[in-house]
Protein backbone atom coordinates (compact mmCIF):
# COMPACT_ATOMS: atom_id res chain seq x y z
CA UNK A 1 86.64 66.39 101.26
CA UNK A 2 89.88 67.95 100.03
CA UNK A 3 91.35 71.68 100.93
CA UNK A 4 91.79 74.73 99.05
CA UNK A 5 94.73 76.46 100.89
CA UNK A 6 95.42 80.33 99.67
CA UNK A 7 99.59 80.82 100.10
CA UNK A 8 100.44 83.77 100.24
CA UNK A 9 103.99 84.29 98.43
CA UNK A 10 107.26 86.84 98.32
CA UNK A 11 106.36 90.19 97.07
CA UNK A 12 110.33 90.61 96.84
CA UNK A 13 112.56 89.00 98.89
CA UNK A 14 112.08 85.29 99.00
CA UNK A 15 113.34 85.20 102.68
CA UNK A 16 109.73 86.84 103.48
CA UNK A 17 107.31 82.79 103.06
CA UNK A 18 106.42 81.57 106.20
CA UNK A 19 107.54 78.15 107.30
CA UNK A 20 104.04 76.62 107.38
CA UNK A 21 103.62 78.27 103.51
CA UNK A 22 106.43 75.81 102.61
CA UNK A 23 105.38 72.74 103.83
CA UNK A 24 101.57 73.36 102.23
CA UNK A 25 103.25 73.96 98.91
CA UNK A 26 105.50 70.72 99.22
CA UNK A 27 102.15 68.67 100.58
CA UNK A 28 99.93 69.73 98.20
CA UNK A 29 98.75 67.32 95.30
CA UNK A 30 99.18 70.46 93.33
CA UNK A 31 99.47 74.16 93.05
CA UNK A 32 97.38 76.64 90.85
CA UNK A 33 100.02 79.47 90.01
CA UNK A 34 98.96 82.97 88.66
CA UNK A 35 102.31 82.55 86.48
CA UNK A 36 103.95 78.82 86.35
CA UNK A 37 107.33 80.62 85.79
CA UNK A 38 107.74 82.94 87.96
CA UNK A 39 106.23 80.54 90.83
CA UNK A 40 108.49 78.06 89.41
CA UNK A 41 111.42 80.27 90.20
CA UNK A 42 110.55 80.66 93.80
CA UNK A 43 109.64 76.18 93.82
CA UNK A 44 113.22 76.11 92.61
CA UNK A 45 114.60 77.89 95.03
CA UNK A 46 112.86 76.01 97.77
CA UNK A 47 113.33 72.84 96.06
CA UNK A 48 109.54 71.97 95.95
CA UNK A 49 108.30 69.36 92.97
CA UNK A 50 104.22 69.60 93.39
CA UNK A 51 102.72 69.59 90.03
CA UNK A 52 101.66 73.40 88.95
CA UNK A 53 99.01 74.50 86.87
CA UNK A 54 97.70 78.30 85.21
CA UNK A 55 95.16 79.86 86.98
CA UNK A 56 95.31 83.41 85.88
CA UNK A 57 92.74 86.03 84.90
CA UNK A 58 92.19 84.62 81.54
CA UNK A 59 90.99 81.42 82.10
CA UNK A 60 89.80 81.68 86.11
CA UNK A 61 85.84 81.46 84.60
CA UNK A 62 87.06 78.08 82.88
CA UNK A 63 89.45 76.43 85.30
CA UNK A 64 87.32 77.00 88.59
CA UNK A 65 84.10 74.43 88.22
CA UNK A 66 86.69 71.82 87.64
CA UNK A 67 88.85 72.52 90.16
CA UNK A 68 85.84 72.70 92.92
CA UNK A 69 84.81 69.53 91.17
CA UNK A 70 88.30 67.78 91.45
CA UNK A 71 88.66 68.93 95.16
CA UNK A 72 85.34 67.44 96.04
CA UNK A 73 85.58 64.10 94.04
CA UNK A 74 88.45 63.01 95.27
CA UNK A 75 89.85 65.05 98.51
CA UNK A 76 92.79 66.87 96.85
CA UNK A 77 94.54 69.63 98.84
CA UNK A 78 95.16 72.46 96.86
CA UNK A 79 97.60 75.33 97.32
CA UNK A 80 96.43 78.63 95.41
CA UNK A 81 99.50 81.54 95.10
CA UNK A 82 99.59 84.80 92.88
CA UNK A 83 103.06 86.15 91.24
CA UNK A 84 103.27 87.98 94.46
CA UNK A 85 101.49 88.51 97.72
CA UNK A 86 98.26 87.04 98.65
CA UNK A 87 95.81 85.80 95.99
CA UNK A 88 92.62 87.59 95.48
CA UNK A 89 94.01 90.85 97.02
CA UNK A 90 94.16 92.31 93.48
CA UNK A 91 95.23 89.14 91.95
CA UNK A 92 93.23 86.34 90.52
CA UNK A 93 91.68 84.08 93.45
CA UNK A 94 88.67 85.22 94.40
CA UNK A 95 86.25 83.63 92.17
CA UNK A 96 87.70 80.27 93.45
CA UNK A 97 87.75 81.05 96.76
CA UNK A 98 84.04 81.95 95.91
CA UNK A 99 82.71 78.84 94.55
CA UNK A 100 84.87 76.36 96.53
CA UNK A 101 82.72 77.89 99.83
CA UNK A 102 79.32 77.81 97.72
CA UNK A 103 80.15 73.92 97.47
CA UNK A 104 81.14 73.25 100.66
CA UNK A 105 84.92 73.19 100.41
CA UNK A 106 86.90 73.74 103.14
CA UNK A 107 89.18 76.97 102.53
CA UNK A 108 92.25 77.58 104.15
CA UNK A 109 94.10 81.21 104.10
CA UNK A 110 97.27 81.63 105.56
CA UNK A 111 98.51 84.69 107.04
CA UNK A 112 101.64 86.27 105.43
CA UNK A 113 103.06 88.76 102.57
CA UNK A 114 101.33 91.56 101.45
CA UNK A 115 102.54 95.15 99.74
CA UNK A 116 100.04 97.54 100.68
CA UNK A 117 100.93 96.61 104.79
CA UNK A 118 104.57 97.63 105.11
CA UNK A 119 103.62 100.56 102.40
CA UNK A 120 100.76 102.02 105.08
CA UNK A 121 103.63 101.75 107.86
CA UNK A 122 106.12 102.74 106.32
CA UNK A 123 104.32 105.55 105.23
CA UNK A 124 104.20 107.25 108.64
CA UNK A 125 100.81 108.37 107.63
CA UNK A 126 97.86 107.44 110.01
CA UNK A 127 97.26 103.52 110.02
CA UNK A 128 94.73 102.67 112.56
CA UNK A 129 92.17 103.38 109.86
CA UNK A 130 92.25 103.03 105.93
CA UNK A 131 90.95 101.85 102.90
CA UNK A 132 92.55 100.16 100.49
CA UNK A 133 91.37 100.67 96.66
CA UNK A 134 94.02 98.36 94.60
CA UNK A 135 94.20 99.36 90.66
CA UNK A 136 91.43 102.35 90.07
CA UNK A 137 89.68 101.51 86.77
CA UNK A 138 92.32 102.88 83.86
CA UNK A 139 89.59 104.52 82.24
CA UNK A 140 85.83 103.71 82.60
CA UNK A 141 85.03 104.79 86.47
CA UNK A 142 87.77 106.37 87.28
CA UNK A 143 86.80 110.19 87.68
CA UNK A 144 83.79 108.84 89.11
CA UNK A 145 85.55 106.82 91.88
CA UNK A 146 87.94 109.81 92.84
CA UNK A 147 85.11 112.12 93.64
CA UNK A 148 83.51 109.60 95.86
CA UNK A 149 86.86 109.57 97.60
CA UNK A 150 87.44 112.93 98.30
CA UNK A 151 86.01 113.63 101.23
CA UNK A 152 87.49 110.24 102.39
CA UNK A 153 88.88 110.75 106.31
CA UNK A 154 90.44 107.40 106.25
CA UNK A 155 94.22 106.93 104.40
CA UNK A 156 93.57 105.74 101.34
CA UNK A 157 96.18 103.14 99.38
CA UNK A 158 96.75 102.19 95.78
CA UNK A 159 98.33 99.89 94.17
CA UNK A 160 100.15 101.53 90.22
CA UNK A 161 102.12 100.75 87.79
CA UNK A 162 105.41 102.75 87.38
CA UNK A 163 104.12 104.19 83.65
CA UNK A 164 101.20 105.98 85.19
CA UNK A 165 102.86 106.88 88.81
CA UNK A 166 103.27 110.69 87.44
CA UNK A 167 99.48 110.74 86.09
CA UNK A 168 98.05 109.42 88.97
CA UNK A 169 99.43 111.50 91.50
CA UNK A 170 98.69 114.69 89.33
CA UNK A 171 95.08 112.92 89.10
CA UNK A 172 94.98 112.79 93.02
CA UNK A 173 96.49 116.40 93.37
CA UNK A 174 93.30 117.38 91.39
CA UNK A 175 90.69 115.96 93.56
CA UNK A 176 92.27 115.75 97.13
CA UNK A 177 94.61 119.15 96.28
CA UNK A 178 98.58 119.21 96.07
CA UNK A 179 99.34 120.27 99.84
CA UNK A 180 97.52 116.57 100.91
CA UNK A 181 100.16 114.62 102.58
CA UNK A 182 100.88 110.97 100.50
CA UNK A 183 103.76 108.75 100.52
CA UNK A 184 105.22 106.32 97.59
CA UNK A 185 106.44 103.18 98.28
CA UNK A 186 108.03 100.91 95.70
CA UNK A 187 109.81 97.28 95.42
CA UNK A 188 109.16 96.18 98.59
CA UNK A 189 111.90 94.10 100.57
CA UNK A 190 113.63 94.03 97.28
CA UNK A 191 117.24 95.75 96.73
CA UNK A 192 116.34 99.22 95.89
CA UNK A 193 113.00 99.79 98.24
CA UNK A 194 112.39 103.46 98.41
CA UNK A 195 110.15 105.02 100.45
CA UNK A 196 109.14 108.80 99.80
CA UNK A 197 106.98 111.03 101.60
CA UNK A 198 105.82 114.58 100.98
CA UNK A 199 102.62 116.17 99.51
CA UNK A 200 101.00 115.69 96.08
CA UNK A 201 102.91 118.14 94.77
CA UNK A 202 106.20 117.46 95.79
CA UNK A 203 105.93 113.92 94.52
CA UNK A 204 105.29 114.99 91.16
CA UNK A 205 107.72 116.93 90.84
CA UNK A 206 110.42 114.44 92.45
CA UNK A 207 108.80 111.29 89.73
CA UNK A 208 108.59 114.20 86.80
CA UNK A 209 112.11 114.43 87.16
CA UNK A 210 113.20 110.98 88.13
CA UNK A 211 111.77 108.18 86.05
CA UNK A 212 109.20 105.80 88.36
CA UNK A 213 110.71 102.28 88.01
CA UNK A 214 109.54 99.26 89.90
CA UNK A 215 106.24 98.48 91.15
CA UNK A 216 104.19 101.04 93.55
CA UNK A 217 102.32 101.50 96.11
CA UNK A 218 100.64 104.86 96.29
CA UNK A 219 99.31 106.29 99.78
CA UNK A 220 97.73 109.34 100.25
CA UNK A 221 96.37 110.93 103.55
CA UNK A 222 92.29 111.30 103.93
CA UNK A 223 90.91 114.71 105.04
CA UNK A 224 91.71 114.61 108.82
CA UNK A 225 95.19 113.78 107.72
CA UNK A 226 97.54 116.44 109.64
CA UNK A 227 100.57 117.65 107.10
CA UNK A 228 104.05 116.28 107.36
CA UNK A 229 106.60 118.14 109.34
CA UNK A 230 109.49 118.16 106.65
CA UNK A 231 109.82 118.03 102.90
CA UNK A 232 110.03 114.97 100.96
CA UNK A 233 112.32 112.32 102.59
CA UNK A 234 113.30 108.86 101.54
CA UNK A 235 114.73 105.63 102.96
């Protein structure tokens, strides 16, 4: 019986791969990438050759029967990875992960990179309990999902993309109110990694007059959440 092994993979600098990631990428009879180039760039780098295939969210429902199939028929070790971070944590993975353990496949998930970790301690906001909500629903769902937060006691995370940073945030200043501590964390480990904390309504204004660039990840405090101490800061 073969493996499926989930890699986790740089969500910036390509320092941040474990040791043991490496050697499953360079043992495996081949690797299911979210985006062959941009995993190619990081195989490059590390001078691995393992034969790489698409497995993205438009074509997951066709490539995963035969890729359960192919694991059990003939005992290949797969390594699954994402652009960035670990697959299936709001990136394509889990309905493979899924039906590989309905047949019986041995699944493998190694510990390692992650945004929404360093963002929650960074953040200096309370991380010994949270929830993490990835990419609320752009439209459908969405209104509906912030009022079952609000009364939330746990820090909450999200994951955004820079065009609707300043939306967002005014969304959240609606439902949890603008004085609720949050924190914004973007490019992670990457050259300009910025870290900003402050309430709702200092964050707007900071991103309505400074253009969001990069990719975020947006914390806000639940309802036992005590206030920062200073204005918005940054690192």
């Amino acid at each position: 019986m073969g493996i499926l092994y989930v890699v986790p993979t740089p969500v910036g600098n390509l320092e941040d791969i474990t040791m043991r990631a490496l050697r499953i990428l360079r043992e495996a009879d081949f690797i299911l990438a979210e985006d062959t180039r941009t995993t190619g760039n990081l195989l490059k780098h590390y001078e691995i050759h393992a034969p790489m295939y698409s497995h993205h969210k438009f074509n997951e429902h066709q490539t995963v029967g035969h890729t359960v199939e192919r694991i059990m028929a003939s005992g290949t070790h797969v390594a699954l990875v994402s652009d960035a971070g670990t697959p299936s944590i709001s990136d394509p993975g889990f309905l493979l992960v899924r039906e590989a353990v309905r047949a019986g496949v041995e699944v493998i998930c190694l510990p390692g990179a992650t945004a929404f970790v360093p963002a929650l301690v960074s953040s200096s906001l309370p991380s010994e309990r949270f929830v993490f909500e990835g990419f609320l629903p752009q439209k459908k769902g969405r209104q509906t999902r912030l009022k079952q937060l609000q009364e939330e006691p746990r820090t909450m995370i999200f994951y955004e993309s820079p065009y609707r940073v300043v939306k967002t945030l005014t969304q959240f200043a609606e439902y949890f109110g603008a004085e609720r501590p949050a924190a914004t964390v973007r490019e992670i480990s990457k050259l300009h990694e910025e870290c900003l904390r402050g309430t709702l309504a200092e964050l707007i204004a900071h991103f309505t007059k400074t253009e969001p660039r990069g990719e975020f990840v947006l914390l806000v405090g639940g309802t036992d959440c005590q206030p920062f101490t200073n204005t918005i800061t940054n690192e």
